[in-house]
N, C-alpha and C. Protein backbone atom coordinates (compact mmCIF):
# COMPACT_ATOMS: atom_id res chain seq x y z
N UNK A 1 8.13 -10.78 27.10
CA UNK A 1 7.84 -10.01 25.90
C UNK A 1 7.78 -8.53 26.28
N UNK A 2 8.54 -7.80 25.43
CA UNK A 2 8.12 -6.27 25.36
C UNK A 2 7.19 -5.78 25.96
N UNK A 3 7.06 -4.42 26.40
CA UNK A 3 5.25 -3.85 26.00
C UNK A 3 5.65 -3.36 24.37
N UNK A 4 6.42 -3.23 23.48
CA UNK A 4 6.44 -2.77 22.39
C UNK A 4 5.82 -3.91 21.44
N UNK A 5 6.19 -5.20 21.79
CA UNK A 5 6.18 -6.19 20.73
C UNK A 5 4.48 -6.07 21.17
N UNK A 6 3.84 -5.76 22.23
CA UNK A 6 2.17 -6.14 22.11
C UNK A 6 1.44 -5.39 21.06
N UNK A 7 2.29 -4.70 21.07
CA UNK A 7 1.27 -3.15 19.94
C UNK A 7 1.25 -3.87 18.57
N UNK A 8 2.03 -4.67 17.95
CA UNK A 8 1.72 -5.07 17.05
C UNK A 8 1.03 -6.67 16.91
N UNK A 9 0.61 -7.03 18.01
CA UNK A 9 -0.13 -8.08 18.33
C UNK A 9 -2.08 -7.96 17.96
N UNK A 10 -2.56 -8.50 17.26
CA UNK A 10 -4.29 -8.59 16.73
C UNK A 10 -4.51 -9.64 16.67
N UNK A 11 -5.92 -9.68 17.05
CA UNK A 11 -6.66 -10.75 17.36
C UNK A 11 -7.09 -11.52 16.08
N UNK A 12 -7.61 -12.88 15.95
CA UNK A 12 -7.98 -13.64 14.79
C UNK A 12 -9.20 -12.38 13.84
N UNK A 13 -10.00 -12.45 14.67
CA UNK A 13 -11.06 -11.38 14.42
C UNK A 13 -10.67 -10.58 13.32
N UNK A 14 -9.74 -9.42 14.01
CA UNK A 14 -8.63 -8.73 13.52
C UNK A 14 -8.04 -8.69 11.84
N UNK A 15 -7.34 -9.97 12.44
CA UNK A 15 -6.56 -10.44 11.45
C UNK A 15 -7.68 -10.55 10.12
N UNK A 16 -9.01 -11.58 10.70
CA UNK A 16 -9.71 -11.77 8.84
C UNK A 16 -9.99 -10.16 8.43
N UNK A 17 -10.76 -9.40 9.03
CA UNK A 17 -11.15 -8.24 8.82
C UNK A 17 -9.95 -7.26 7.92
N UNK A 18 -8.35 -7.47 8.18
CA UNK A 18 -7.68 -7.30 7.10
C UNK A 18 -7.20 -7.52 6.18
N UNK A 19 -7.46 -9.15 6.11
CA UNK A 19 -7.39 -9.84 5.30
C UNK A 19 -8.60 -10.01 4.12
N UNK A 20 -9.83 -9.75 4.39
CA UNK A 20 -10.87 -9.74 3.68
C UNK A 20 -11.05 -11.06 3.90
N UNK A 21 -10.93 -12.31 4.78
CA UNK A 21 -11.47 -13.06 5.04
C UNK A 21 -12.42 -13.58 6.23
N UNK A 22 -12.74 -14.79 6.31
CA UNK A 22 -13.84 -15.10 7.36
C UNK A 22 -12.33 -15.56 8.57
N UNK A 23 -13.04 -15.24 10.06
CA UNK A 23 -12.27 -15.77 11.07
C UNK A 23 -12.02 -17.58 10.87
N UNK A 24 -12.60 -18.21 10.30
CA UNK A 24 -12.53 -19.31 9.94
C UNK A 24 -11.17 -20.00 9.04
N UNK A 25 -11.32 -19.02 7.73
CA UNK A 25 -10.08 -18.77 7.25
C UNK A 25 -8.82 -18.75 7.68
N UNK A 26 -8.75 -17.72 9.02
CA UNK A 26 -7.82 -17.46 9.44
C UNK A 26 -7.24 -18.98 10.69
N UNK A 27 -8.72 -19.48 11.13
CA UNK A 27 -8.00 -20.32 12.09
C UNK A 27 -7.74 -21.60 11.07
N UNK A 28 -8.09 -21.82 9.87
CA UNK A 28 -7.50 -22.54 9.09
C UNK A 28 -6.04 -22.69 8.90
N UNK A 29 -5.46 -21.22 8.55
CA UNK A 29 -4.21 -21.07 8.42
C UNK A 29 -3.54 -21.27 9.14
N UNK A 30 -3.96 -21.11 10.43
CA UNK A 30 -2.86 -21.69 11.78
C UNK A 30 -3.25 -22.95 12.20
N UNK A 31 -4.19 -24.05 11.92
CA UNK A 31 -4.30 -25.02 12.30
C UNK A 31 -2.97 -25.62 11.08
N UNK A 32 -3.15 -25.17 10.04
CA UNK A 32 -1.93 -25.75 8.68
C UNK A 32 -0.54 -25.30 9.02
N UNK A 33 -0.36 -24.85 9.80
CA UNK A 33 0.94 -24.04 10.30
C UNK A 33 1.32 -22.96 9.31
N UNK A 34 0.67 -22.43 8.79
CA UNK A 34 0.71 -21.49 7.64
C UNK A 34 1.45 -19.62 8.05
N UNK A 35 -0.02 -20.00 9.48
CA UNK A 35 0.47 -18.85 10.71
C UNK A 35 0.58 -19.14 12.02
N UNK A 36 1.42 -18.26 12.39
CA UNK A 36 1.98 -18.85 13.79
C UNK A 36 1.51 -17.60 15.25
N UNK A 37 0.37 -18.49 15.90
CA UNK A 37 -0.56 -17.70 16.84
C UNK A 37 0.59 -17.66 18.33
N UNK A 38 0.23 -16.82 18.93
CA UNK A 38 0.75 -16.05 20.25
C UNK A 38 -0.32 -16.11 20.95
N UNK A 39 -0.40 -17.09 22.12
CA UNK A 39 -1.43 -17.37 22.98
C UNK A 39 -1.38 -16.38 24.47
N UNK A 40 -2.40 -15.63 24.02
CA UNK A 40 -2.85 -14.89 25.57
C UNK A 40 -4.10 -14.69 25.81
N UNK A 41 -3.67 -15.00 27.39
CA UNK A 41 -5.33 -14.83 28.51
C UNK A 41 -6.15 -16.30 27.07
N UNK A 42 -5.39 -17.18 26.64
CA UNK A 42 -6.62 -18.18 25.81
C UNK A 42 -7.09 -17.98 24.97
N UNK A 43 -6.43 -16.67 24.08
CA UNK A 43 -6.47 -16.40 22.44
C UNK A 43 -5.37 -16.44 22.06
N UNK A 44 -6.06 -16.54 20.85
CA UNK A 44 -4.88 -16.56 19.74
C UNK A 44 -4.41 -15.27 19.31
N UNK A 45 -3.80 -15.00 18.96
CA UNK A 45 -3.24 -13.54 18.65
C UNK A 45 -2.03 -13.57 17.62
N UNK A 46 -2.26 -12.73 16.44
CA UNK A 46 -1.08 -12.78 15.62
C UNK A 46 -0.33 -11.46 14.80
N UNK A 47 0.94 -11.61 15.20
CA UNK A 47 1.61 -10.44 14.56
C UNK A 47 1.21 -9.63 13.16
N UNK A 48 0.80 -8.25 13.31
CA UNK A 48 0.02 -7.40 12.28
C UNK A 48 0.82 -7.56 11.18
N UNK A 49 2.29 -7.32 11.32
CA UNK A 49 3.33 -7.71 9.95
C UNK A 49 3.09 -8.79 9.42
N UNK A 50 2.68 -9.81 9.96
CA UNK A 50 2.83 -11.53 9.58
C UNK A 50 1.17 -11.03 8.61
N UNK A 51 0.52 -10.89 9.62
CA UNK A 51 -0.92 -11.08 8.14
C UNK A 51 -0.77 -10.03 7.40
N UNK A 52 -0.33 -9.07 7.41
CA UNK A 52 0.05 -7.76 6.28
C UNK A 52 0.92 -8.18 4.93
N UNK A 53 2.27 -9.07 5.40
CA UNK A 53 3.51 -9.61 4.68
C UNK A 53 3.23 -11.18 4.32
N UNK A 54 1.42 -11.67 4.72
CA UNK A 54 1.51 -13.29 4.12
C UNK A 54 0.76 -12.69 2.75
N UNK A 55 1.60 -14.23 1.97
CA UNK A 55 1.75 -14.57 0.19
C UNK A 55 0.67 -16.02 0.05
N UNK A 56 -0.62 -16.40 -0.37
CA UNK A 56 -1.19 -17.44 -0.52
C UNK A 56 -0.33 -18.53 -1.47
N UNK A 57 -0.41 -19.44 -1.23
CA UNK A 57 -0.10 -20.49 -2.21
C UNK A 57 -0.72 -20.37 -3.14
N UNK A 58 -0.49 -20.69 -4.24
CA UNK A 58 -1.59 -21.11 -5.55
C UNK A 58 -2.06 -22.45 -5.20
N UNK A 59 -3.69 -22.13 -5.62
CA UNK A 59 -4.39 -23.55 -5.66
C UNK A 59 -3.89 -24.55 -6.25
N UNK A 60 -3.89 -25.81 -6.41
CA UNK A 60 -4.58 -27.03 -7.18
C UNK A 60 -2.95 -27.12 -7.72
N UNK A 61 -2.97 -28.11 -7.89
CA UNK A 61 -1.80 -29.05 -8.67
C UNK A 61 -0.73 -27.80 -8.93
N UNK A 62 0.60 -27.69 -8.74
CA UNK A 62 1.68 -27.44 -9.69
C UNK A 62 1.47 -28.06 -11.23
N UNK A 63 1.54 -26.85 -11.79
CA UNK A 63 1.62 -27.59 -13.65
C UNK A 63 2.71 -27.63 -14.12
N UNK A 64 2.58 -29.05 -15.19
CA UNK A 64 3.86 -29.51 -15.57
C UNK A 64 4.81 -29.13 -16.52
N UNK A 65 5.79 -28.97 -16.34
CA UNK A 65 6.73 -28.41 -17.25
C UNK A 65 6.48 -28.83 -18.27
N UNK A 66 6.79 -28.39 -19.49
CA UNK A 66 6.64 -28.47 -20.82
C UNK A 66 8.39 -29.20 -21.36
N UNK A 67 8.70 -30.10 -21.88
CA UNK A 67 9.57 -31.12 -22.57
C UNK A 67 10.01 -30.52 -23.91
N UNK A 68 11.41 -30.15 -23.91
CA UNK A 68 11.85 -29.41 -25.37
C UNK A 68 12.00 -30.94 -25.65
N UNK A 69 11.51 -31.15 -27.19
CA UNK A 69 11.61 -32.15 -28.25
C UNK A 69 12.70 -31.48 -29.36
């Protein structure tokens, strides 16, 4: 790897703190494969673009299309 590609490398920590979520949150998302961690020295570490440029799913069920009669 780069030394360029490290600069945009942050820690879980990191990551909730820009996200406005709990570190918990965040290791949620990568246990779901949602985000994809970069392991160094035995952390996790994830690209600043990736949590800047992630889109949540919408909660709870897809709703159902509506049937022209």
């Amino acid at each position: 790897m780069k030394s360029k590609s490290f600069e945009d490398l942050i820690t879980q920590a990191e990551a909730a703190r820009l996200r406005g979520v709990s570190q918990v949150a965040i290791a949620d998302l990568i246990r779901r494969g949602r985000l994809k961690p970069i392991e160094i020295a035995g952390r996790n570490h994830l690209r600043r673009s990736e949590i800047l440029s992630f889109a949540e799913k919408p909660a709870g069920r897809p709703s159902r299309k509506k049937r022209k009669t």
